[in-house]
Protein backbone atom coordinates (compact mmCIF):
# COMPACT_ATOMS: atom_id res chain seq x y z
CA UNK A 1 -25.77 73.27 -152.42
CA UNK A 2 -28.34 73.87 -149.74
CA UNK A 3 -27.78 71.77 -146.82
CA UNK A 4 -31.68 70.14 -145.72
CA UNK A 5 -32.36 72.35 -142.60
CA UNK A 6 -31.18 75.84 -144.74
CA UNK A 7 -33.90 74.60 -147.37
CA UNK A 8 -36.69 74.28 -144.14
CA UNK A 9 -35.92 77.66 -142.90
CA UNK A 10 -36.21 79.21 -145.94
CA UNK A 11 -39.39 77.53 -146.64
CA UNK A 12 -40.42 79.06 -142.79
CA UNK A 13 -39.33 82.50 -143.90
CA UNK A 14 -41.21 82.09 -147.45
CA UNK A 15 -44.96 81.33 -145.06
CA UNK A 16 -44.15 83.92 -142.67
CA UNK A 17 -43.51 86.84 -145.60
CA UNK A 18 -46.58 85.97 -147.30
CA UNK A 19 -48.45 85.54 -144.19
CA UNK A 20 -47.84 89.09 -143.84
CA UNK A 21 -48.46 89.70 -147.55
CA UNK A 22 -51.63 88.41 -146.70
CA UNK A 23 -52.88 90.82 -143.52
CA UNK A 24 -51.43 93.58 -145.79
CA UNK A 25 -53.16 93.00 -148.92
CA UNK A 26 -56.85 92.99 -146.84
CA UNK A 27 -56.23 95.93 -144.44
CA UNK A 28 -59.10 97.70 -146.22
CA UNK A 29 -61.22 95.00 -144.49
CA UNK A 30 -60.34 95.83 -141.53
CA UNK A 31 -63.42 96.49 -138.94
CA UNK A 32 -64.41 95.71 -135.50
CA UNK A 33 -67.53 95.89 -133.16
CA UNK A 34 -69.27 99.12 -131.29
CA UNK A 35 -67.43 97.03 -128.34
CA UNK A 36 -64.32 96.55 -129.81
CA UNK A 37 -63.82 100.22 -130.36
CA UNK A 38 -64.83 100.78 -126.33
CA UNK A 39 -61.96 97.69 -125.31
CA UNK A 40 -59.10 99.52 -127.35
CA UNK A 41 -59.79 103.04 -126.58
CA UNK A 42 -59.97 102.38 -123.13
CA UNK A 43 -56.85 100.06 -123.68
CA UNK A 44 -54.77 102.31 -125.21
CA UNK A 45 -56.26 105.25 -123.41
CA UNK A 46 -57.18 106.74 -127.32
CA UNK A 47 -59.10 109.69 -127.60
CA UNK A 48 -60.06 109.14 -131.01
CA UNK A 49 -62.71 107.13 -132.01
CA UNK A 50 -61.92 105.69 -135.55
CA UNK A 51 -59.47 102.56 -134.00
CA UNK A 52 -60.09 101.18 -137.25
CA UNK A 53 -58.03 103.80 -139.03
CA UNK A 54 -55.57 103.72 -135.74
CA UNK A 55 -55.27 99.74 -136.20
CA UNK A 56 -54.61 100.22 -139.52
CA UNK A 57 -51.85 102.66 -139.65
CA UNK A 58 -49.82 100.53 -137.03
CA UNK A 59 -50.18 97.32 -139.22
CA UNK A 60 -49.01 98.99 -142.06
CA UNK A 61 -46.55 100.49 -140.11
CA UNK A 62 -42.72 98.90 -141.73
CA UNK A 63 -41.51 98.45 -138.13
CA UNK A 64 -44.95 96.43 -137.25
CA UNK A 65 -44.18 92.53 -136.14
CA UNK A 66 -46.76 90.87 -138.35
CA UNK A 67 -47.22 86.63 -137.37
CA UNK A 68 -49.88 84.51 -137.65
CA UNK A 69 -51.10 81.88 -134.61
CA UNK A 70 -53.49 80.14 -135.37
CA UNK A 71 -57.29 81.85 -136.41
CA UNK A 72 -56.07 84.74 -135.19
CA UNK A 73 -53.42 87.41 -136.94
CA UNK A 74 -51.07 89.48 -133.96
CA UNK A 75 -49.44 92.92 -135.31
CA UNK A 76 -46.69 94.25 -132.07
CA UNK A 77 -45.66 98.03 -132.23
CA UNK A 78 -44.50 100.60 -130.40
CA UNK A 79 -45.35 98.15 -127.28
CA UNK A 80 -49.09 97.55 -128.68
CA UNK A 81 -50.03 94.25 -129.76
CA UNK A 82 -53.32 94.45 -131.79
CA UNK A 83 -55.09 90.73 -132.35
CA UNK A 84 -56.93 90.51 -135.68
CA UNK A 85 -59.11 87.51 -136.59
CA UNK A 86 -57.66 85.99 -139.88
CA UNK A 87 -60.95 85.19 -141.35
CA UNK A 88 -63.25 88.12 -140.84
CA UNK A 89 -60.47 90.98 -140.29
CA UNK A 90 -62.55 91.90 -137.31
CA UNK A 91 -60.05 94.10 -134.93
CA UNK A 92 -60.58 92.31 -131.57
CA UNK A 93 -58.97 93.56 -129.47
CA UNK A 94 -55.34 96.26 -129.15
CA UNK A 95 -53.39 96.51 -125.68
CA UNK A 96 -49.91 97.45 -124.40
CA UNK A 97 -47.16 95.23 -123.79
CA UNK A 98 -43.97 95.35 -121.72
C-alpha cells in the first residue's frame, strides 16, 4: 500500500509529465516577435534567422528540461534556457546559462 507522501509525489510527477505533454503537443504554435528573433540571435550569438525552428528543435530535444512556473513555460539545454509564454507560445526570450 502506498504510504500518503509516495501518493503526493506521484501526483507531482503525473502534473509535471503532462505539463510537458502539453508544451510538446503545441510546438507548432510556436512564434515570437521581429524583436524576439533580434534578443536570441544576439543571445545565443545565432547566425540563422529562423529561432523559431532553432527553439523548436531544442524543446523537442529528449534531453530538454521542460517545467512550468507560473505564465511562463522554461525549456534548459545544452546550457540554453529558452522562456516560452504558456498562453500564446510566443518565444520570449533564449539565453545561456552556467
Amino acid at each position: 500500500m502506498m504510504k500518503k507522501h509516495q501518493r503526493y509525489l506521484l501526483e507531482i510527477y503525473r502534473d509535471v509529465v503532462n505539463d510537458k505533454e502539453i508544451l510538446l503537443s503545441n510546438v507548432d504554435k510556436f512564434h515570437t516577435t521581429k524583436m524576439g528573433i533580434d534578443r536570441i540571435r544576439k543571445n545565443l550569438k545565432l547566425d540563422t534567422n529562423n529561432v523559431v525552428e532553432y527553439c523548436k528543435n531544442k524543446v523537442l530535444d529528449k534531453n530538454s528540461n521542460i517545467y512550468k512556473q507560473g505564465k511562463n513555460w522554461y525549456c534548459e539545454i545544452d546550457n540554453i534556457k529558452i522562456t516560452i509564454n504558456s498562453y500564446s507560445y510566443t518565444i520570449i526570450t533564449a539565453h545561456t546559462i552556467n
